[in-house]
Protein backbone atom coordinates (compact mmCIF):
# COMPACT_ATOMS: atom_id res chain seq x y z
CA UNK A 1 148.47 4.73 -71.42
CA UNK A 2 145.06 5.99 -71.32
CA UNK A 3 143.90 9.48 -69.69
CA UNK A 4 140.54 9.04 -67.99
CA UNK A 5 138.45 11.55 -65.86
CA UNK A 6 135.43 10.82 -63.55
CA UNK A 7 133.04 13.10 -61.81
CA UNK A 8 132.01 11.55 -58.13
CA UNK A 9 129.25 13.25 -56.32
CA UNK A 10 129.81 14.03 -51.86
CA UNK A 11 126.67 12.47 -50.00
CA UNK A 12 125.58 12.90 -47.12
CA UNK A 13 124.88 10.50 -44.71
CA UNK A 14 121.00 9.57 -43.42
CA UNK A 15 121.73 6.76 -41.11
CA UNK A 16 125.21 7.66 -40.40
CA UNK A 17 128.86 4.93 -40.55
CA UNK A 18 131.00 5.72 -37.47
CA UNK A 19 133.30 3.53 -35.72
CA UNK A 20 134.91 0.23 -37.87
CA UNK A 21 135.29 -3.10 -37.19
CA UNK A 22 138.27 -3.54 -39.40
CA UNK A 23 140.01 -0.37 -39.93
CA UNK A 24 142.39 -1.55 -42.34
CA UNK A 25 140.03 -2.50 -44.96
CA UNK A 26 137.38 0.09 -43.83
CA UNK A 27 134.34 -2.12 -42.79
CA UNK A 28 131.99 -0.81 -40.96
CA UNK A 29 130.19 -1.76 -37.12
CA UNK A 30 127.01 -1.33 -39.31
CA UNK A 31 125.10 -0.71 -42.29
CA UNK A 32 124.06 3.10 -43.33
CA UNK A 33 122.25 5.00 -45.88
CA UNK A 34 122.68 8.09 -48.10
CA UNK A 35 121.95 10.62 -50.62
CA UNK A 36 124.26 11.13 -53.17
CA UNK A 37 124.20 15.01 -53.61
CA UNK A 38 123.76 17.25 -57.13
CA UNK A 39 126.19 20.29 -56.72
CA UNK A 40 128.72 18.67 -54.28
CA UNK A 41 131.42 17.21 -56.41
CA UNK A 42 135.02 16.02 -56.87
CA UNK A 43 136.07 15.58 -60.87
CA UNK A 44 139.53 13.52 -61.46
CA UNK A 45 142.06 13.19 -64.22
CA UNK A 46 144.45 10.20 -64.38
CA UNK A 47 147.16 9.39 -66.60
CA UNK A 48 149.25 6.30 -66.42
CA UNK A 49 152.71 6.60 -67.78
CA UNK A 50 156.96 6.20 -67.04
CA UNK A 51 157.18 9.06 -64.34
CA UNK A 52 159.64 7.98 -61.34
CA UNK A 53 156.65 8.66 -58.63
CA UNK A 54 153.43 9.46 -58.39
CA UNK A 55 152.22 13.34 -58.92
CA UNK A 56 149.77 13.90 -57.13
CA UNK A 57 147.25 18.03 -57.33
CA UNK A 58 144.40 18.66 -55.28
CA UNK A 59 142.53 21.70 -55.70
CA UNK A 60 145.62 23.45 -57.65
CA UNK A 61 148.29 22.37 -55.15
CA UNK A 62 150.54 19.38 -54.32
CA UNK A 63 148.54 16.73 -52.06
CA UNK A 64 150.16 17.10 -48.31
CA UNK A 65 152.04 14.15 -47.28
CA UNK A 66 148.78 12.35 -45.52
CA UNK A 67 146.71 12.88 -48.56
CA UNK A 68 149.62 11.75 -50.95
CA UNK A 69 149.84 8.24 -49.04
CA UNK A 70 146.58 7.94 -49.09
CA UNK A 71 146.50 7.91 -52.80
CA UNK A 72 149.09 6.07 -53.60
CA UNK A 73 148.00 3.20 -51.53
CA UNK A 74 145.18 3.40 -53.33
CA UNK A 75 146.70 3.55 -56.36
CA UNK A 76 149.00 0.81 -56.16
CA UNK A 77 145.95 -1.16 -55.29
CA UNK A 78 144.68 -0.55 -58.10
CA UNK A 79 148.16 -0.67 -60.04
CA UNK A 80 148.02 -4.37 -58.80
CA UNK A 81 144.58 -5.68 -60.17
CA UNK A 82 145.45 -4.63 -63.51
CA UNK A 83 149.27 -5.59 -63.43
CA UNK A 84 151.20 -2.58 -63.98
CA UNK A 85 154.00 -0.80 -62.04
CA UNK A 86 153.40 2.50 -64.08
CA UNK A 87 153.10 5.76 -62.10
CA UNK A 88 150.37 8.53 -62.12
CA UNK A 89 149.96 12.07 -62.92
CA UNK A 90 146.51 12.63 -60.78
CA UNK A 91 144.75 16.09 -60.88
CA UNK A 92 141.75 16.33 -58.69
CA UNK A 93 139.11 19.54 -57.60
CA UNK A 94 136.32 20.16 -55.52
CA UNK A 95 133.38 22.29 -56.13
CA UNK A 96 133.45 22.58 -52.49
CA UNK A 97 136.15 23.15 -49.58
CA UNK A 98 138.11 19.90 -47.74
CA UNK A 99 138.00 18.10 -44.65
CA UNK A 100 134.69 20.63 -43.07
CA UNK A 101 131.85 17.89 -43.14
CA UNK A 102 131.00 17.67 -46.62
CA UNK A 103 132.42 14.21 -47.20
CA UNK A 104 135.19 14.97 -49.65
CA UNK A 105 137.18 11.98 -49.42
CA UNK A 106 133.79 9.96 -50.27
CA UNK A 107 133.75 11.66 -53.83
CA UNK A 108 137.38 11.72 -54.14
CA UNK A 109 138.24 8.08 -53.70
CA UNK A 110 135.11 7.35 -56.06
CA UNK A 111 136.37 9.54 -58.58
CA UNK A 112 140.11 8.18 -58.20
CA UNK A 113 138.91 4.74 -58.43
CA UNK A 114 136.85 4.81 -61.49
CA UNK A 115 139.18 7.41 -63.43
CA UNK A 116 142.20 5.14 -62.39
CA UNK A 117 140.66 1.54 -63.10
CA UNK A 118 139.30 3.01 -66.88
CA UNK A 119 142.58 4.68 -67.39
CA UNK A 120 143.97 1.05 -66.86
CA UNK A 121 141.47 -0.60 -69.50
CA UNK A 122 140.00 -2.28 -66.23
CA UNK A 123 135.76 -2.65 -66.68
CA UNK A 124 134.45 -3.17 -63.42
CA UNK A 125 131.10 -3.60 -62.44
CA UNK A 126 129.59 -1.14 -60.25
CA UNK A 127 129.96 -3.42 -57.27
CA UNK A 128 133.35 -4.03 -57.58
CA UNK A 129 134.01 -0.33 -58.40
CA UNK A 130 132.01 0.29 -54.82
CA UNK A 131 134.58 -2.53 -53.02
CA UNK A 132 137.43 -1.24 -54.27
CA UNK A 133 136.21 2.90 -53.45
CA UNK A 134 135.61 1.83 -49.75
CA UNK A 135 139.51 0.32 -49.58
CA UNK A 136 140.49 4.59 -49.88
CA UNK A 137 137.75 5.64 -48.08
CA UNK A 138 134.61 3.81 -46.80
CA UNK A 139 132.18 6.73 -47.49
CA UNK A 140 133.11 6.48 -51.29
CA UNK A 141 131.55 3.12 -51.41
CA UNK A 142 128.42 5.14 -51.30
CA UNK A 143 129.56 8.09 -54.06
CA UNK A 144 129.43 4.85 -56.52
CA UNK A 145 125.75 4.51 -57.17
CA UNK A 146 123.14 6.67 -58.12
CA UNK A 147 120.43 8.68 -55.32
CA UNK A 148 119.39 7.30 -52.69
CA UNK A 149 122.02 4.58 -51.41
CA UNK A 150 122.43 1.87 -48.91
CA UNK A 151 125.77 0.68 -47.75
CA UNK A 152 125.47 -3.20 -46.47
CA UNK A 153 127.70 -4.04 -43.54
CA UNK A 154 128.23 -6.99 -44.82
CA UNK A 155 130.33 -10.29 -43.02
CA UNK A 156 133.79 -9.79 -45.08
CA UNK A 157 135.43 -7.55 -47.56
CA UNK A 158 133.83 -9.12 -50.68
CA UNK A 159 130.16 -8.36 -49.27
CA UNK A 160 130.81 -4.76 -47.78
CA UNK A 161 129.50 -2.87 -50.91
CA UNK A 162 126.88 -0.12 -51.73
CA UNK A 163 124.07 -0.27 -54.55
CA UNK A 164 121.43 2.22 -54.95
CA UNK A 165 117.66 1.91 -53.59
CA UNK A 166 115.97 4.41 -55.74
CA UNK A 167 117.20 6.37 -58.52
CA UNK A 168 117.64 10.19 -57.96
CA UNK A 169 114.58 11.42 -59.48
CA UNK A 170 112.37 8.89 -56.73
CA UNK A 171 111.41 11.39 -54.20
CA UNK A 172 112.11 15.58 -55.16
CA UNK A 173 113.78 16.42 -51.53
CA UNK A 174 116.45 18.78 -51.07
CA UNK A 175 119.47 18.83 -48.93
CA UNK A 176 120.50 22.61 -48.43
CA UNK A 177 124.08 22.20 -47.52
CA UNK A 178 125.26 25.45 -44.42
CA UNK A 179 128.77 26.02 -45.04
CA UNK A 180 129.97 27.77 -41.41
CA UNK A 181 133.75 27.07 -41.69
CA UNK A 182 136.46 26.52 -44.61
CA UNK A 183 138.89 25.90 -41.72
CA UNK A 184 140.24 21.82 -42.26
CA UNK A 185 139.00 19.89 -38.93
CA UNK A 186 141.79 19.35 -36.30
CA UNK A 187 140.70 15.43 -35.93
CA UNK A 188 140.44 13.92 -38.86
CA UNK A 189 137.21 11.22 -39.36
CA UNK A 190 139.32 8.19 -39.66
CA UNK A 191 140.99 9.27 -35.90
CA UNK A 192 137.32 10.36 -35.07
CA UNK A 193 136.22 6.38 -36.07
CA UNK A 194 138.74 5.08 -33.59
CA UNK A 195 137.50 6.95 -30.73
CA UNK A 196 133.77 6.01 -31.26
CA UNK A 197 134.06 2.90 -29.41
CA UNK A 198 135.19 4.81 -26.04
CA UNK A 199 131.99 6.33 -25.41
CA UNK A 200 129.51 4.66 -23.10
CA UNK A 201 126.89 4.89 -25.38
CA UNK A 202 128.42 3.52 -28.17
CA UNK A 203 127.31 0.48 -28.34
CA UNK A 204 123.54 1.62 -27.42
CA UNK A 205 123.39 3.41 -30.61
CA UNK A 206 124.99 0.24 -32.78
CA UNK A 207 122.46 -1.64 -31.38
CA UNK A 208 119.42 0.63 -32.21
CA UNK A 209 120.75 1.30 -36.05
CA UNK A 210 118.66 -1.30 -37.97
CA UNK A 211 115.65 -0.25 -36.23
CA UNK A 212 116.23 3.33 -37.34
CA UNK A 213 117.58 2.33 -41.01
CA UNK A 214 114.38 0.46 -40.67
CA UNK A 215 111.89 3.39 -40.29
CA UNK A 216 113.99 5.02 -42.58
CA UNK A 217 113.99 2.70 -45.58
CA UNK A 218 109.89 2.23 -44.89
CA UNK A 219 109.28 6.38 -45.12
CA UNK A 220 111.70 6.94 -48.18
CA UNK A 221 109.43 4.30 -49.73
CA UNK A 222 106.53 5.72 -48.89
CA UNK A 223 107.27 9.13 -48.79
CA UNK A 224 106.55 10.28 -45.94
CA UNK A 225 108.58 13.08 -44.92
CA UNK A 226 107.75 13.87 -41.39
CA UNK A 227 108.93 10.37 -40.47
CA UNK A 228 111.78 10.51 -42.76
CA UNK A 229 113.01 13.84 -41.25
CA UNK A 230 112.50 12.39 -37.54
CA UNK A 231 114.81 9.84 -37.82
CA UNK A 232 117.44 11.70 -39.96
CA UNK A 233 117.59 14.54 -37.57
CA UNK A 234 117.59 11.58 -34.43
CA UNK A 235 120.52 9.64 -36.41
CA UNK A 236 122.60 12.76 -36.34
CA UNK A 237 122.10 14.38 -32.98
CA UNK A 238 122.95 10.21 -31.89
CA UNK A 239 126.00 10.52 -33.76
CA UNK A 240 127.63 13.52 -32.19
CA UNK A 241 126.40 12.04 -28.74
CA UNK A 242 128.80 9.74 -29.18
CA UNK A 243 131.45 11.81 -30.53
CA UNK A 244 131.08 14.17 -27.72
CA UNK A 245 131.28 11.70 -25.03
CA UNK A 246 134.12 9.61 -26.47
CA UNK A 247 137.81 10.00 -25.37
CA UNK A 248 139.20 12.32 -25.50
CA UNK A 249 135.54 14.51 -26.56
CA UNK A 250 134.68 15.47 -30.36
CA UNK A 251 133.01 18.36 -31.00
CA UNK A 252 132.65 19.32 -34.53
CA UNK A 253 130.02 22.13 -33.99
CA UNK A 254 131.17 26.23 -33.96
CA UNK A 255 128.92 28.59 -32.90
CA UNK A 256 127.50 29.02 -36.21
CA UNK A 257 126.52 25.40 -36.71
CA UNK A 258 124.16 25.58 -33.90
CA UNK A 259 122.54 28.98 -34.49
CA UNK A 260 121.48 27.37 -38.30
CA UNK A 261 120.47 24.52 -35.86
CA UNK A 262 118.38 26.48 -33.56
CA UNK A 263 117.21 28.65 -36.73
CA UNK A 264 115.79 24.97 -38.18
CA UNK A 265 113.98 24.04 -35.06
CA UNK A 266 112.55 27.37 -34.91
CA UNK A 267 111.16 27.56 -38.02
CA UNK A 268 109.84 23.93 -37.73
CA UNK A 269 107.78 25.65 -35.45
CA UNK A 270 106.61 27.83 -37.33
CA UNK A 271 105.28 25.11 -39.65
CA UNK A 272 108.32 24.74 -42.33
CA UNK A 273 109.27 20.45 -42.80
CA UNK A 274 112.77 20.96 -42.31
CA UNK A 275 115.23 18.45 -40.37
CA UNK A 276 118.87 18.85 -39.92
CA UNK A 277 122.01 16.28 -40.28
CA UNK A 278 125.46 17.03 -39.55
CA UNK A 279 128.50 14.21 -40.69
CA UNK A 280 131.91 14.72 -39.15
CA UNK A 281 132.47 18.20 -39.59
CA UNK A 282 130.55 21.62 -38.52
CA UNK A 283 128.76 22.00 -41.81
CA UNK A 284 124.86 21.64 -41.27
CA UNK A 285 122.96 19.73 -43.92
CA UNK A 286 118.92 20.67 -43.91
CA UNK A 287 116.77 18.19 -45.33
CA UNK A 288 113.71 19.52 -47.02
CA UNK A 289 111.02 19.22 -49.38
CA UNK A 290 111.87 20.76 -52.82
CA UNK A 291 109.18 23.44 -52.75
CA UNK A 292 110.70 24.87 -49.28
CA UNK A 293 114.24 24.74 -50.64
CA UNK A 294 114.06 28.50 -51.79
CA UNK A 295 112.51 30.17 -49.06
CA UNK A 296 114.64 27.83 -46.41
CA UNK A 297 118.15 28.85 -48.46
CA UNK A 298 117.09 32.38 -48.49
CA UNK A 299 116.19 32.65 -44.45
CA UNK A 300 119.48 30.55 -43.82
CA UNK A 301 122.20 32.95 -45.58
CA UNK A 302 120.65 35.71 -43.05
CA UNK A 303 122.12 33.91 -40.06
CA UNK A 304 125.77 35.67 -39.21
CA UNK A 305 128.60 33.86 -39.88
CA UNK A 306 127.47 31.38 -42.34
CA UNK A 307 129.57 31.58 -45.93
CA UNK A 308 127.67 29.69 -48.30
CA UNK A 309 123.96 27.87 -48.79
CA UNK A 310 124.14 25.40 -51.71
CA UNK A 311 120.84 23.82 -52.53
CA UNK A 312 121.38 19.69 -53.45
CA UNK A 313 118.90 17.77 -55.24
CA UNK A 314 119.19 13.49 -55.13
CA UNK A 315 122.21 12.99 -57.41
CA UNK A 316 123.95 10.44 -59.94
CA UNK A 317 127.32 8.77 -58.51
CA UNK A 318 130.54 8.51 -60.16
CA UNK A 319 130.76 8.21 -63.85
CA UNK A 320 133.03 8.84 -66.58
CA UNK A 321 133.55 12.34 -68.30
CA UNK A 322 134.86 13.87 -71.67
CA UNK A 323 136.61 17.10 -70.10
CA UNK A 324 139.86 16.36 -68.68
CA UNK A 325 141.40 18.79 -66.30
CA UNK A 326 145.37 18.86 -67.52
């Protein structure tokens, strides 16, 4: 059997996916929108061959037992479209840490599916590869495409996909990524999506989405950033409303998340175009235009506590690479 290894990029989400209508095929309450992200990235080597189970290495280690079933459902969904009962050696690694709010499941999933389905001799199209990604995790629908994605909500599995709205050289913004925290988050998203329908203003915010991916959509294509940083910043802080006033509460944030936060509003004062977004986790993504991206990254590593600033331009989605990693 063939060895195969794909690079997937994280994104980060603009109009944000929380709370399912079918959890066990991951479809969404509604549609969202994202930027796939330049130095955020999880690369994947997959062999198929006679092994009695799966082995399974994330970032240099064995895959704990959640992250193992994980992939191996995945895998044996895959095993099943191209007919084969043959096990996998699977070696996968981040450029950045796991389970803080940088999406890592969306890239991993996207890398896993397009490594695994090539390894196989399977040629699907990029919709299909986007299907299948959001079956492992329904962020990685979005890792598929290139730049600037939208993720339909679609009316059943076959028309829950992603596809890319502009390339990633459409509009030169920068997402300068706050790592506060390499500690793993105690609830996981996919418990966090379960709770989303307990808060009271849960369904106030589905309800108000397709305005906002609206707006959203309209300044992207016209490029105007004010507007476009609004209602990215709105969309987040909406988010976490809703997290924090489910049940039992989320709250993602540490102390350091919301000085970078305060820092952002601050300087926005001051007359810098920055907006912040947060997904599930306490890392703080700024959005800003690419000649602020240097001064912003150099003001952020100041703040105390903070561990690492990586700057992000618009990036290309999952794709096959030479370089495998065993």
């Amino acid at each position: 059997m063939m060895k195969k290894t794909a690079i997937a990029p994280a994104n980060i989400a603009l109009i944000k996916y929380w709370g399912k209508r079918d959890a066990s095929l991951n479809l969404p309450l509604n549609s969202s929108f994202s930027m796939n992200l330049s130095e955020l990235s999880t690369t994947t080597t997959i062999q198929f061959r006679q092994l009695k189970k799966d082995e399974i290495s994330l970032d240099g280690h064995d895959a704990t037992t959640e992250d193992r079933e994980r992939v191996v459902r995945h895998l044996d969904r895959i095993r099943k479209i191209a007919g084969t009962s043959f096990r996998a050696r699977v070696v996968s690694r981040n450029t950045f840490p796991t389970g803080v709010g940088i999406a890592s499941s969306a890239s991993g999933f996207a890398a896993l599916t397009l490594a695994a389905t090539r390894a196989l001799g399977l040629r699907l199209s990029e919709k299909q590869l986007s299907l299948l990604a959001r079956r492992g995790s329904g962020s990685a629908c979005r890792s598929v495409p290139d730049g600037f994605v939208e993720w339909v909500v679609g009316k059943r599995d076959e028309d829950s996909y992603a596809f890319s709205l502009h390339p990633p050289d459409f509009w030169d913004i920068h997402d300068v990524v706050v790592l506060v925290s390499r500690r793993m988050k105690k609830v996981t998203s996919t418990e966090g999506h379960s709770l989303a329908p307990t808060s009271p203003f849960f369904q106030v915010r589905l309800r108000d989405i397709p305005r906002r991916l609206s707006l959203l959509k309209k300044a992207l294509k016209e490029k105007d950033f004010s507007t476009f940083g609004r209602v990215v910043e709105e969309e987040a802080l909406n988010m976490h409303a809703v997290m924090m006033t489910s049940s039992p509460p989320l709250l993602y944030w540490e102390p350091v998340t919301l000085k970078v936060m305060l820092l952002v509003f601050q300087m926005r004062d001051e007359g810098l175009q920055a907006y912040v977004t947060l997904d599930a986790g306490p890392t703080v993504h700024v959005i800003c235009q690419a000649n602020d991206a240097e001064r912003l990254a150099r003001k952020l590593r100041t703040v105390e506590g903070v561990i690492a600033v990586i700057d992000n331009k618009p990036g290309k989605g999952a794709r096959v690479v030479e370089e495998h990693l065993f």
